[in-house]
PDB file of N, CA and C in Angstrom:
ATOM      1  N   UNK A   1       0.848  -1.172   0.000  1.00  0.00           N
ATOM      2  CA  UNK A   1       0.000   0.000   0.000  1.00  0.00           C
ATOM      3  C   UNK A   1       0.896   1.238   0.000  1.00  0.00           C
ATOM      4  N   UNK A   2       0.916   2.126  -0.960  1.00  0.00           N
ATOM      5  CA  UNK A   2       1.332   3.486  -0.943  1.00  0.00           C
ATOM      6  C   UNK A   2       0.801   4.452  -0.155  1.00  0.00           C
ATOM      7  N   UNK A   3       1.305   5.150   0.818  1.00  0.00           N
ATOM      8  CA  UNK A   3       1.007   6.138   1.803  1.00  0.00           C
ATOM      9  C   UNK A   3       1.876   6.902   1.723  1.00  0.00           C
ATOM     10  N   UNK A   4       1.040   8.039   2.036  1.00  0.00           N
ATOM     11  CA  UNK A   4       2.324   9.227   1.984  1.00  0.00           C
ATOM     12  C   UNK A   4       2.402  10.324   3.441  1.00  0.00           C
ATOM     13  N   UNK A   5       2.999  10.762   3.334  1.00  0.00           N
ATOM     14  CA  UNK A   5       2.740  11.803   4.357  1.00  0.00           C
ATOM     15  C   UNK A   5       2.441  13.010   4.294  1.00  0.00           C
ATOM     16  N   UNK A   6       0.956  13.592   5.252  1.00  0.00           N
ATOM     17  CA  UNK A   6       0.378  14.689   4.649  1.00  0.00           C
ATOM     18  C   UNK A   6      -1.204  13.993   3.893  1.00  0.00           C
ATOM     19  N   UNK A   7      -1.364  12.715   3.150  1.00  0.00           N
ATOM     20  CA  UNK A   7      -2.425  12.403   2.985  1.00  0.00           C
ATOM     21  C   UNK A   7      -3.642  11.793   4.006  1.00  0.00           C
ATOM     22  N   UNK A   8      -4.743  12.533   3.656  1.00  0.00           N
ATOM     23  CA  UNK A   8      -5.798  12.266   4.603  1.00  0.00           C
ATOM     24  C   UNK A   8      -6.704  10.621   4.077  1.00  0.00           C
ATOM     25  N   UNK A   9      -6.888   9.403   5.477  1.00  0.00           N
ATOM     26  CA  UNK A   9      -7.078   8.358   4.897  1.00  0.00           C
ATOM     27  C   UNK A   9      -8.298   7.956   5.687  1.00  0.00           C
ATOM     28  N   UNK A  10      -9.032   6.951   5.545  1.00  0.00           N
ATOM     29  CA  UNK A  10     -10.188   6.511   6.634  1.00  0.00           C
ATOM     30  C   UNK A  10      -9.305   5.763   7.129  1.00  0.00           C
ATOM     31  N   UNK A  11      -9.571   5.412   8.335  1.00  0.00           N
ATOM     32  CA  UNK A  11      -8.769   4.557   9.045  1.00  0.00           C
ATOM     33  C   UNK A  11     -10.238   3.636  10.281  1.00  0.00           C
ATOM     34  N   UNK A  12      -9.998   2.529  10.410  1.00  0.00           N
ATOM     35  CA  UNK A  12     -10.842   1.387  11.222  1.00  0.00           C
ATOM     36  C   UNK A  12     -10.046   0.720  12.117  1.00  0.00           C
ATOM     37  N   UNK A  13     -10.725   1.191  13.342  1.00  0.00           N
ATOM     38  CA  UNK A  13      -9.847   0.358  14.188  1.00  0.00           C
ATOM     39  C   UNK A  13     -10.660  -0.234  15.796  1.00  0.00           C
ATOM     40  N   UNK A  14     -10.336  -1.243  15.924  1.00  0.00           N
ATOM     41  CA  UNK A  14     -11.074  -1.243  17.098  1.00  0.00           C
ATOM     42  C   UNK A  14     -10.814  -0.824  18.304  1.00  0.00           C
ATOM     43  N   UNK A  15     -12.082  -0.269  18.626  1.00  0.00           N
ATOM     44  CA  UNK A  15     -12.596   0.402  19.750  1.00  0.00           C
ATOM     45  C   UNK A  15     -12.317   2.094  19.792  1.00  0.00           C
ATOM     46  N   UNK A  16     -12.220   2.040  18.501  1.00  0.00           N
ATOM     47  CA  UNK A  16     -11.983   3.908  17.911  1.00  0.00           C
ATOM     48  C   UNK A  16     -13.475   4.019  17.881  1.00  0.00           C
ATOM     49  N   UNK A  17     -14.046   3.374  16.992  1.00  0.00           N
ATOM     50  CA  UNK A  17     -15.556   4.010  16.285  1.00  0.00           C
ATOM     51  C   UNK A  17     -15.839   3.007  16.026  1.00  0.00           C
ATOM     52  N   UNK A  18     -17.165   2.815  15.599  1.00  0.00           N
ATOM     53  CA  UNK A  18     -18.071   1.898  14.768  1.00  0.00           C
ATOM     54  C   UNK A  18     -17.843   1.803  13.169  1.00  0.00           C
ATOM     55  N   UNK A  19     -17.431   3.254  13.393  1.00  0.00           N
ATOM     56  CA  UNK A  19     -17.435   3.260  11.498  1.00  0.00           C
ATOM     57  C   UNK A  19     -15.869   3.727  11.114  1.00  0.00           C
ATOM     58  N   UNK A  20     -15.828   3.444   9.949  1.00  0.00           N
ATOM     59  CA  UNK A  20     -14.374   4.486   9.521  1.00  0.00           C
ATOM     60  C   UNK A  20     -14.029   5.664   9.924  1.00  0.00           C
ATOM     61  N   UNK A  21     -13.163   6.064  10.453  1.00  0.00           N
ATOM     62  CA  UNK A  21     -12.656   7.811  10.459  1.00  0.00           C
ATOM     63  C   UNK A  21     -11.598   8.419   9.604  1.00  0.00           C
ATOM     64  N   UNK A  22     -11.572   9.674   9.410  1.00  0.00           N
ATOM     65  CA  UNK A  22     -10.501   9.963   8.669  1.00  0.00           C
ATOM     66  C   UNK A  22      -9.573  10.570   9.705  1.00  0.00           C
ATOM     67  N   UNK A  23      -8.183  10.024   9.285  1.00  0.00           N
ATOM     68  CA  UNK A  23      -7.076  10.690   9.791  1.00  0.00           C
ATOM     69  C   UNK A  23      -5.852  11.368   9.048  1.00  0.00           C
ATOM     70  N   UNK A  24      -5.230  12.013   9.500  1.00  0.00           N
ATOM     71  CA  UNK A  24      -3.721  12.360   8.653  1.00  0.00           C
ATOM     72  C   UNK A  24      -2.789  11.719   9.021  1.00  0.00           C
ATOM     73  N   UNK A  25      -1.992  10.957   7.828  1.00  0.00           N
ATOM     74  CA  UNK A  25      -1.168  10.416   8.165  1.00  0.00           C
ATOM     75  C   UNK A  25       0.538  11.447   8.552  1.00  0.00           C
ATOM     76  N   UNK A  26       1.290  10.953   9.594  1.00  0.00           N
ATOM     77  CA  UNK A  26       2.002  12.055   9.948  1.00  0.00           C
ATOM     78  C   UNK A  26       3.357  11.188   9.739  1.00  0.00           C
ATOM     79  N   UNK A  27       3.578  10.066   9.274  1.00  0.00           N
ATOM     80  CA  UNK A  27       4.894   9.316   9.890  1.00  0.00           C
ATOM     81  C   UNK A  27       5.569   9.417   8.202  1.00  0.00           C
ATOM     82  N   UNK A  28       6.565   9.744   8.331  1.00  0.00           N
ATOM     83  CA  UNK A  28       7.545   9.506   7.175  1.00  0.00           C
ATOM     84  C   UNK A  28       7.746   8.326   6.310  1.00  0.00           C
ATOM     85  N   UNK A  29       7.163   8.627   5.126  1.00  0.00           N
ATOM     86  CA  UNK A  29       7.095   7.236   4.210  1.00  0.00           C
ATOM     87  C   UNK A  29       8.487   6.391   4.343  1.00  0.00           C
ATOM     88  N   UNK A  30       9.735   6.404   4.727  1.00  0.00           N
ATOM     89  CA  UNK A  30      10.813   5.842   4.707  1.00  0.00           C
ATOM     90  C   UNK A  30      10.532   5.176   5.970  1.00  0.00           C
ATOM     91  N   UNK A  31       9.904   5.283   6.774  1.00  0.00           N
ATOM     92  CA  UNK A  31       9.931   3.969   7.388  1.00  0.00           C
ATOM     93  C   UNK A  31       8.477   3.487   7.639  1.00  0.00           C
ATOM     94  N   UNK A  32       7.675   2.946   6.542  1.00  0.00           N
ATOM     95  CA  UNK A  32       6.805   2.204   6.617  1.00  0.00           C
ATOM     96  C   UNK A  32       7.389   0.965   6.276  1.00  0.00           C
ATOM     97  N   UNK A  33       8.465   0.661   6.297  1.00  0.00           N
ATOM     98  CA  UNK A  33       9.006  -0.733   6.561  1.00  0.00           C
ATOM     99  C   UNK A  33       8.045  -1.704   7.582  1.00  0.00           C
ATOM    100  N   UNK A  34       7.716  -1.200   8.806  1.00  0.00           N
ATOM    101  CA  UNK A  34       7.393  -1.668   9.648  1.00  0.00           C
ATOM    102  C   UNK A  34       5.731  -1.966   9.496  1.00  0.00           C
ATOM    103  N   UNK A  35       5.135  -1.320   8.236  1.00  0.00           N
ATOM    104  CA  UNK A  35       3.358  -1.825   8.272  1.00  0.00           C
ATOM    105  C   UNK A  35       3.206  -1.411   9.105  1.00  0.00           C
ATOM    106  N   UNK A  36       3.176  -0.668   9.888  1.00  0.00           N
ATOM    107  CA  UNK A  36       2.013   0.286  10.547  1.00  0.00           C
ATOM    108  C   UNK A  36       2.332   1.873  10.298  1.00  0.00           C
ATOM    109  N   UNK A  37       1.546   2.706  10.497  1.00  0.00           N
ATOM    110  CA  UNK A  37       1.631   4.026  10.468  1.00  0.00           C
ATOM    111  C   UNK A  37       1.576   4.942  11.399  1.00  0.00           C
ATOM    112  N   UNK A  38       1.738   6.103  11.704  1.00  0.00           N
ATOM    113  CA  UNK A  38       1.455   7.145  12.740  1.00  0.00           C
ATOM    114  C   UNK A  38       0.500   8.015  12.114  1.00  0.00           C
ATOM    115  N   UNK A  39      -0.521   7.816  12.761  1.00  0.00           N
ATOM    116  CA  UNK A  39      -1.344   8.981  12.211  1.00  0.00           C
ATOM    117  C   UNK A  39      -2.405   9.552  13.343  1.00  0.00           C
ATOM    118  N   UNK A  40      -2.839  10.984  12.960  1.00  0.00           N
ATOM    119  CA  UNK A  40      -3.983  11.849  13.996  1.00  0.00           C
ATOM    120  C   UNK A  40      -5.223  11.827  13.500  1.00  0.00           C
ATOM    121  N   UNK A  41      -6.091  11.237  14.719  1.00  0.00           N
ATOM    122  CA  UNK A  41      -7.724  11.465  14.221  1.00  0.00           C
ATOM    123  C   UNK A  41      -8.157  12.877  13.561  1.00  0.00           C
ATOM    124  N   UNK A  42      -9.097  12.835  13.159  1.00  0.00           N
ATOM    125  CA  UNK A  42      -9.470  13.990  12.553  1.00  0.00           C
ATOM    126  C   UNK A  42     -11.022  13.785  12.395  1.00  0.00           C
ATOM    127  N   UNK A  43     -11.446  14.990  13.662  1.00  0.00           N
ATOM    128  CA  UNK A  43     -13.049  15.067  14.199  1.00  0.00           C
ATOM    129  C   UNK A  43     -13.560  16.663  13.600  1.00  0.00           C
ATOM    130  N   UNK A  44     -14.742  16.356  13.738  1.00  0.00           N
ATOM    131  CA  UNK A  44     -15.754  18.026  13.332  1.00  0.00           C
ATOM    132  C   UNK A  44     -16.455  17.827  14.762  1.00  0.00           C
ATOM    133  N   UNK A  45     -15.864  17.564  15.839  1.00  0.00           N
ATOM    134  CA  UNK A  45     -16.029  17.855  16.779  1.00  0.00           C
ATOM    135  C   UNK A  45     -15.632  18.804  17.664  1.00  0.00           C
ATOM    136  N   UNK A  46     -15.769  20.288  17.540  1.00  0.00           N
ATOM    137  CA  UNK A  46     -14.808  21.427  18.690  1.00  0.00           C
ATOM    138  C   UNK A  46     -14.475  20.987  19.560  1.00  0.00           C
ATOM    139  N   UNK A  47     -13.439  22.053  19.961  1.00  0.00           N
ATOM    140  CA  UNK A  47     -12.743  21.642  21.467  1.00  0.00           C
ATOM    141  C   UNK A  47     -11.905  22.863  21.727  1.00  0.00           C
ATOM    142  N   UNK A  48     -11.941  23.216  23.128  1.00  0.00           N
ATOM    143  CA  UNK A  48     -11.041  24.206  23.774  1.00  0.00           C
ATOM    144  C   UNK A  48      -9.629  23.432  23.679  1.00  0.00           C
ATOM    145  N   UNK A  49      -9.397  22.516  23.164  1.00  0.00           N
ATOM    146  CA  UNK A  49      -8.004  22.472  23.258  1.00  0.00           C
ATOM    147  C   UNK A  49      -6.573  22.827  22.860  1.00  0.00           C
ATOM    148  N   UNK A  50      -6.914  24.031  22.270  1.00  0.00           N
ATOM    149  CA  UNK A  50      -5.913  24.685  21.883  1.00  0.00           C
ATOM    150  C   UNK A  50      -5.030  24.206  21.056  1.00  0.00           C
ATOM    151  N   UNK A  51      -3.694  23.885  21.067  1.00  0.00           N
ATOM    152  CA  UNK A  51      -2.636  23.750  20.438  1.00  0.00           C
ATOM    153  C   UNK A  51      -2.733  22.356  20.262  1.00  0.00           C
ATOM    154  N   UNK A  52      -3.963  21.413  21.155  1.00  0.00           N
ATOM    155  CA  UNK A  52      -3.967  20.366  20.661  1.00  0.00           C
ATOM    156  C   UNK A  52      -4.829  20.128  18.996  1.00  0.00           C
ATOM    157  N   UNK A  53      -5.766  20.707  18.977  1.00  0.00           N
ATOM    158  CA  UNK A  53      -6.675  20.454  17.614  1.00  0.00           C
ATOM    159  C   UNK A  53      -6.206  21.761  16.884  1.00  0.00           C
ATOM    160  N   UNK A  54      -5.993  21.387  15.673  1.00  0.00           N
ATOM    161  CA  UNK A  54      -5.749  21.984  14.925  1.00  0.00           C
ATOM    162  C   UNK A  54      -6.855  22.428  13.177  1.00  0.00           C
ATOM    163  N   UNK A  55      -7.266  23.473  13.674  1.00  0.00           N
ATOM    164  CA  UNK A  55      -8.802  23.561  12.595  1.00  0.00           C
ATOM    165  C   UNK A  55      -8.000  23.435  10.959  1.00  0.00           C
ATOM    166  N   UNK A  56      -8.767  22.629  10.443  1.00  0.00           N
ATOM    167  CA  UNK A  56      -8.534  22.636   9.087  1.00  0.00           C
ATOM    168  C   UNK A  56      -9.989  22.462   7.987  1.00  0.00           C
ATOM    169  N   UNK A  57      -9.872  23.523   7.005  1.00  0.00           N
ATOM    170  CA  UNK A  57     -11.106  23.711   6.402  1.00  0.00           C
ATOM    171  C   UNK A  57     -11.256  22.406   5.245  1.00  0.00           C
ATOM    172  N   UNK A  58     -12.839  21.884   4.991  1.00  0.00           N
ATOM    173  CA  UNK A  58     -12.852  21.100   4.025  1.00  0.00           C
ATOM    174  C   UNK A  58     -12.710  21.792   2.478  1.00  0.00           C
ATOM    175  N   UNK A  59     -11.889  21.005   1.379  1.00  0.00           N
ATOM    176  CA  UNK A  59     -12.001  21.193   0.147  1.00  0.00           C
ATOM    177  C   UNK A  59     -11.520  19.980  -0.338  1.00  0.00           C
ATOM    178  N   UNK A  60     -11.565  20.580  -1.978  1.00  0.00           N
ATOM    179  CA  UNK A  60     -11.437  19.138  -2.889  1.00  0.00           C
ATOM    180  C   UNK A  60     -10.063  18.701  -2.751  1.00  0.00           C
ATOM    181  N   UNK A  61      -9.076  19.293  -2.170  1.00  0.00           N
ATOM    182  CA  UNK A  61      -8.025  18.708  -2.146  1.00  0.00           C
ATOM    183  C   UNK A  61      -7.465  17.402  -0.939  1.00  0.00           C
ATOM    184  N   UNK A  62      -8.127  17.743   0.306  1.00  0.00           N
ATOM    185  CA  UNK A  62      -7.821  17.195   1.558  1.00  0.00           C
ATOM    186  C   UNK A  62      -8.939  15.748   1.378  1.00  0.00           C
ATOM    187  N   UNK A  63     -10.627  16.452   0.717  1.00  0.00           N
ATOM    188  CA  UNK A  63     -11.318  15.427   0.537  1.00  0.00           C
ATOM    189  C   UNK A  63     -11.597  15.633   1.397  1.00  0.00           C
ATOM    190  N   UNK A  64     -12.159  16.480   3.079  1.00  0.00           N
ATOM    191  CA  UNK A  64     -13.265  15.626   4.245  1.00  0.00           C
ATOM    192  C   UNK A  64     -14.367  16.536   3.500  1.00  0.00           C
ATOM    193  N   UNK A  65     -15.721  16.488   3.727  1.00  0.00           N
ATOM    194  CA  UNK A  65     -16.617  16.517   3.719  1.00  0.00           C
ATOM    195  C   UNK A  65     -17.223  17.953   4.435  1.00  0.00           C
ATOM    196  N   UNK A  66     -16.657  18.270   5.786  1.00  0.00           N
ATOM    197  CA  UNK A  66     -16.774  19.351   6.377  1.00  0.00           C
ATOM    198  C   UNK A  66     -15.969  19.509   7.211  1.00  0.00           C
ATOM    199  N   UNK A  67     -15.704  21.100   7.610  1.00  0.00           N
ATOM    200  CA  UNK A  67     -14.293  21.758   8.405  1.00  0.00           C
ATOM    201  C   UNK A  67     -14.398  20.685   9.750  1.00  0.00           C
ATOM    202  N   UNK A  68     -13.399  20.650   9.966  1.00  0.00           N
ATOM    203  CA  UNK A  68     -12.791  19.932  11.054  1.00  0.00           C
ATOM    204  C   UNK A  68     -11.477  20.508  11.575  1.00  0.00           C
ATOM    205  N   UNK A  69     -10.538  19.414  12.882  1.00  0.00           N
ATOM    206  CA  UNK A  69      -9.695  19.404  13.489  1.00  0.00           C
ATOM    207  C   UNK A  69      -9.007  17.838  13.990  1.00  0.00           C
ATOM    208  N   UNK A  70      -7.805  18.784  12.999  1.00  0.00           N
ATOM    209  CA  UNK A  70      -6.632  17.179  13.503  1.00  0.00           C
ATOM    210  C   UNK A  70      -6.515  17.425  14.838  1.00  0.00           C
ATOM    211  N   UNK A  71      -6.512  16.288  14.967  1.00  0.00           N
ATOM    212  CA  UNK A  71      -6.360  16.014  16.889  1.00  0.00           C
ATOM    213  C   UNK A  71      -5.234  15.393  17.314  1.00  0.00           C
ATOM    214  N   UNK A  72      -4.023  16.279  17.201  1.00  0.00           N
ATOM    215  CA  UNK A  72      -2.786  16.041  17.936  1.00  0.00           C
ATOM    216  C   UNK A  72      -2.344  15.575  18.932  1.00  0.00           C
ATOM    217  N   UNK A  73      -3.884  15.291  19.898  1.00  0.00           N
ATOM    218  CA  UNK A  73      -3.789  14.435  21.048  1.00  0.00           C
ATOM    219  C   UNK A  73      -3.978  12.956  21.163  1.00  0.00           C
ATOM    220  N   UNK A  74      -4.357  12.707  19.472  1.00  0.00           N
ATOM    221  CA  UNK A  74      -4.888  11.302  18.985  1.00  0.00           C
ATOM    222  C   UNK A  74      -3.812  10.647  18.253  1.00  0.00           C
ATOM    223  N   UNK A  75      -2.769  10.845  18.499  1.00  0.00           N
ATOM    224  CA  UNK A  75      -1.912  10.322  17.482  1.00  0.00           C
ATOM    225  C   UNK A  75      -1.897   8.850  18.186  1.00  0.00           C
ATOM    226  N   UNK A  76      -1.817   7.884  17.067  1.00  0.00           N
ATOM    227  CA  UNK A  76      -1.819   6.269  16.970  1.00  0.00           C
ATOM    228  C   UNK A  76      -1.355   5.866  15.720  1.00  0.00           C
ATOM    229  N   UNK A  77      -0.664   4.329  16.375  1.00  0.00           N
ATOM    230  CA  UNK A  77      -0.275   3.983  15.044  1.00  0.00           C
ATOM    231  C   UNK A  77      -0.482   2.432  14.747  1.00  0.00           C
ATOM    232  N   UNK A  78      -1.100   2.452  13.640  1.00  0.00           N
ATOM    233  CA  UNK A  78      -2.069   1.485  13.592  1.00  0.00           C
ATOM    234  C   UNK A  78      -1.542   0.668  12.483  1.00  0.00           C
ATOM    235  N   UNK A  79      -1.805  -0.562  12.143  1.00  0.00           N
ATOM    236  CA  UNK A  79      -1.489  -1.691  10.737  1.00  0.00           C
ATOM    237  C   UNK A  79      -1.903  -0.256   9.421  1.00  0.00           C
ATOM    238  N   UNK A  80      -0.901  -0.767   8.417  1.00  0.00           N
ATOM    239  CA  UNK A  80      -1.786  -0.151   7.347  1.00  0.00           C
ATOM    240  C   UNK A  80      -2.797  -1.174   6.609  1.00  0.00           C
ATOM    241  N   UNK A  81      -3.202  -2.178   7.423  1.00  0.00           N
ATOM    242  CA  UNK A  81      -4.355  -3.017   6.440  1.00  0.00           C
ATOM    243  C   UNK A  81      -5.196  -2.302   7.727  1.00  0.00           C
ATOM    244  N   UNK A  82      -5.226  -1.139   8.356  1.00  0.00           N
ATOM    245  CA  UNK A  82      -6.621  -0.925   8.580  1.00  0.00           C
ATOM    246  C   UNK A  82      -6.895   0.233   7.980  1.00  0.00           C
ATOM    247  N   UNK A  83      -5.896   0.775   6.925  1.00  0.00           N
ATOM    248  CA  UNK A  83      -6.542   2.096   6.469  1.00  0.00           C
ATOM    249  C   UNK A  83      -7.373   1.439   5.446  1.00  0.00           C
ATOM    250  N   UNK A  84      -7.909   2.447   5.028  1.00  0.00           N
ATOM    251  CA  UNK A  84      -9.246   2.413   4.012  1.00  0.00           C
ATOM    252  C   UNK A  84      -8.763   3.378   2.770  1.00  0.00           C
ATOM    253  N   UNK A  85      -9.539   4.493   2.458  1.00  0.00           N
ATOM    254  CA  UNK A  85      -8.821   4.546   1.374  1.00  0.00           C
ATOM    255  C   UNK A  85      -8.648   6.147   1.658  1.00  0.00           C
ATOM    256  N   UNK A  86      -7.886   6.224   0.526  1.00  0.00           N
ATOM    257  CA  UNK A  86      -7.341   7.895   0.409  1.00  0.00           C
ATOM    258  C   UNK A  86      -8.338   9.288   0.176  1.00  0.00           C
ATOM    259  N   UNK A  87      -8.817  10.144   0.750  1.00  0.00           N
ATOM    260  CA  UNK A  87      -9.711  11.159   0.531  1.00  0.00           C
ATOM    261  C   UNK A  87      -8.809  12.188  -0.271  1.00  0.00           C
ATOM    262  N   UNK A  88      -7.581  12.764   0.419  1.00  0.00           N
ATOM    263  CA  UNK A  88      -6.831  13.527  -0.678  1.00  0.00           C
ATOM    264  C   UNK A  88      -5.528  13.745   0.619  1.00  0.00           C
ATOM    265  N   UNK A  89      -5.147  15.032   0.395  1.00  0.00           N
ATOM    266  CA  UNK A  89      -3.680  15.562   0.822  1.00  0.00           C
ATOM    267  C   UNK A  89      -4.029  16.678   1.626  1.00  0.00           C
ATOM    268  N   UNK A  90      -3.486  17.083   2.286  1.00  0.00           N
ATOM    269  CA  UNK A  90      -3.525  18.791   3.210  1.00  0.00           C
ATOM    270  C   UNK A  90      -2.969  19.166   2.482  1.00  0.00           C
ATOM    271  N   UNK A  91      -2.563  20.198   2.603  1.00  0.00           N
ATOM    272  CA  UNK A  91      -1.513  21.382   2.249  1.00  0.00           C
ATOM    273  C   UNK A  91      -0.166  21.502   2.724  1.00  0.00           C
ATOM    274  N   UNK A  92       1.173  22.092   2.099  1.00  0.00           N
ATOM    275  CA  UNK A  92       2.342  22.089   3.041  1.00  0.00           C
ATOM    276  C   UNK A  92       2.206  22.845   4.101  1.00  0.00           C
ATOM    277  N   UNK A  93       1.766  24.325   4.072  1.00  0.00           N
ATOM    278  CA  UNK A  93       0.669  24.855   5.040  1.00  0.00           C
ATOM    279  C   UNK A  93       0.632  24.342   6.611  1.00  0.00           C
ATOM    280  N   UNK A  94      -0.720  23.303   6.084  1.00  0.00           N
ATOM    281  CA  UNK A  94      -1.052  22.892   7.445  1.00  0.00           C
ATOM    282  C   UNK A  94      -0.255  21.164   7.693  1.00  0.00           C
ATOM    283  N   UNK A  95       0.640  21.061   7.347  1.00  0.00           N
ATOM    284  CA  UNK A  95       1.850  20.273   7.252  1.00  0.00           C
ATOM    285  C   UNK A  95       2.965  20.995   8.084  1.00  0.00           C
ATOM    286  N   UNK A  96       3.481  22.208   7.747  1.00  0.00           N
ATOM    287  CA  UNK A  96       4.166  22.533   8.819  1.00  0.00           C
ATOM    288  C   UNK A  96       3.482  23.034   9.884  1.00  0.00           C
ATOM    289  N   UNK A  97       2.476  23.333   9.685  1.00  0.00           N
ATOM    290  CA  UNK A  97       1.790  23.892  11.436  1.00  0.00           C
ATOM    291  C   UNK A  97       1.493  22.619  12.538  1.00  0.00           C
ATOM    292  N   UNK A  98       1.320  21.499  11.782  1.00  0.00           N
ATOM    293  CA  UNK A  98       1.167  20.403  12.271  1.00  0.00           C
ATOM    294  C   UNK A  98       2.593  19.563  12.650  1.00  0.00           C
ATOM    295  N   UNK A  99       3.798  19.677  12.467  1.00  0.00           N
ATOM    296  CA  UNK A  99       5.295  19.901  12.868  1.00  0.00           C
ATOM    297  C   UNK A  99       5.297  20.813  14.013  1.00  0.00           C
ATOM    298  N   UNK A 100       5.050  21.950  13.579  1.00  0.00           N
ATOM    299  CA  UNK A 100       4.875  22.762  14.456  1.00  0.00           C
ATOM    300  C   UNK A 100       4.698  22.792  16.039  1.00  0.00           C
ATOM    301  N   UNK A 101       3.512  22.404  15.796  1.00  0.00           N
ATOM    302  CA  UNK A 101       2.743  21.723  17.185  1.00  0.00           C
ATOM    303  C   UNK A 101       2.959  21.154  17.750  1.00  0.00           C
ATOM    304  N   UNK A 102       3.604  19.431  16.772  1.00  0.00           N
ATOM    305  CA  UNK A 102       4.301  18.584  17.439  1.00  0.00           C
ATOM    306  C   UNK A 102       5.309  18.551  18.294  1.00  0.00           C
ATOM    307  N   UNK A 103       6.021  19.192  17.942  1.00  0.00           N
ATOM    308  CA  UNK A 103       7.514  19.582  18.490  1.00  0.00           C
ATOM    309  C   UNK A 103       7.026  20.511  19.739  1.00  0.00           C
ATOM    310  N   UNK A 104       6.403  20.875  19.752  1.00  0.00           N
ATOM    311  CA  UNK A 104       6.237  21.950  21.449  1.00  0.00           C
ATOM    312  C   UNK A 104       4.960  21.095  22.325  1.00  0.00           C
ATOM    313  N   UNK A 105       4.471  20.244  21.899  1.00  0.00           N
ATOM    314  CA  UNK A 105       3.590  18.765  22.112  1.00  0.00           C
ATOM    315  C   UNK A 105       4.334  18.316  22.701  1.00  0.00           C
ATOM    316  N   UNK A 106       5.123  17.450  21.742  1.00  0.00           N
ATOM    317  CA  UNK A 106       6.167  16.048  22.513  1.00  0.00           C
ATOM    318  C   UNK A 106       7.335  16.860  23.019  1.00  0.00           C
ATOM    319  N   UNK A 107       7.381  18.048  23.407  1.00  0.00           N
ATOM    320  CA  UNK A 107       8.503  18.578  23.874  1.00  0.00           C
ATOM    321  C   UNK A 107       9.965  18.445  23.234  1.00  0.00           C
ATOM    322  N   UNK A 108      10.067  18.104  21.874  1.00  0.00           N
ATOM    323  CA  UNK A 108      10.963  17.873  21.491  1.00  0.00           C
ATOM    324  C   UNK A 108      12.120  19.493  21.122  1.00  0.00           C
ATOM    325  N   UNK A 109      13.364  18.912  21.592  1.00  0.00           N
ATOM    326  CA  UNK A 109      14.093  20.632  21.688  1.00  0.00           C
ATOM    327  C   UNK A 109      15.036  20.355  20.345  1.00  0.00           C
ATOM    328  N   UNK A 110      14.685  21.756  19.857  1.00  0.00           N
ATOM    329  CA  UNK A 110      15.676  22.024  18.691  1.00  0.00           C
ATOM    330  C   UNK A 110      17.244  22.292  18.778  1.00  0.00           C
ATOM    331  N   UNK A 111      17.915  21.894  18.103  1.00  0.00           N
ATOM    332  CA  UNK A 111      19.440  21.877  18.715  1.00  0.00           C
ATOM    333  C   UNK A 111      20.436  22.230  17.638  1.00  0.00           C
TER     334      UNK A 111
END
């Protein structure tokens, strides 16, 4: 399965949902060696959580359906035989804001 990073995918997993969700995948195609992926839910559910959700608007490029928020607090990494299929791509945009985040998230220090 080809995955990339930056593309938005349904993803099924148990005890996530009943149904498919879409997520962004965040993990660097060079090491999907390993069959599974890192990726963040992605709800049209608000939230005060600040720097955790990150609003991103729907269009034909990303493919969701309506505005939402990656949820930086959802990151999991799951088989890629549970993704489903590809809706589209974000933007580099909200690709680096989503770096961004991460790095002051996982506390990771620049050096």
């Amino acid at each position: 399965m080809l995955v990339s990073r930056g593309e938005v995918w349904s993803v099924l997993w148990t005890g996530l949902a009943g149904k498919p969700r879409p997520a962004l995948i965040i993990q660097s195609e060079e090491y999907l060696f390993s069959n599974t992926d890192i990726l963040a839910l992605i709800t049209t559910t608000e939230s005060d959580l600040g720097v955790l959700r990150l609003p991103i608007h729907a269009d034909e490029f990303n493919g969701l359906e309506k505005d939402s928020f990656i949820c930086l607090d959802k990151l999991m990494a799951i088989p890629l035989t549970n993704l489903g299929r590809c809706y589209g791509r974000v933007s580099d945009d909200v690709m680096r804001e989503v770096d961004s985040r991460l790095i002051k998230i996982l506390g990771i220090k620049e050096t």
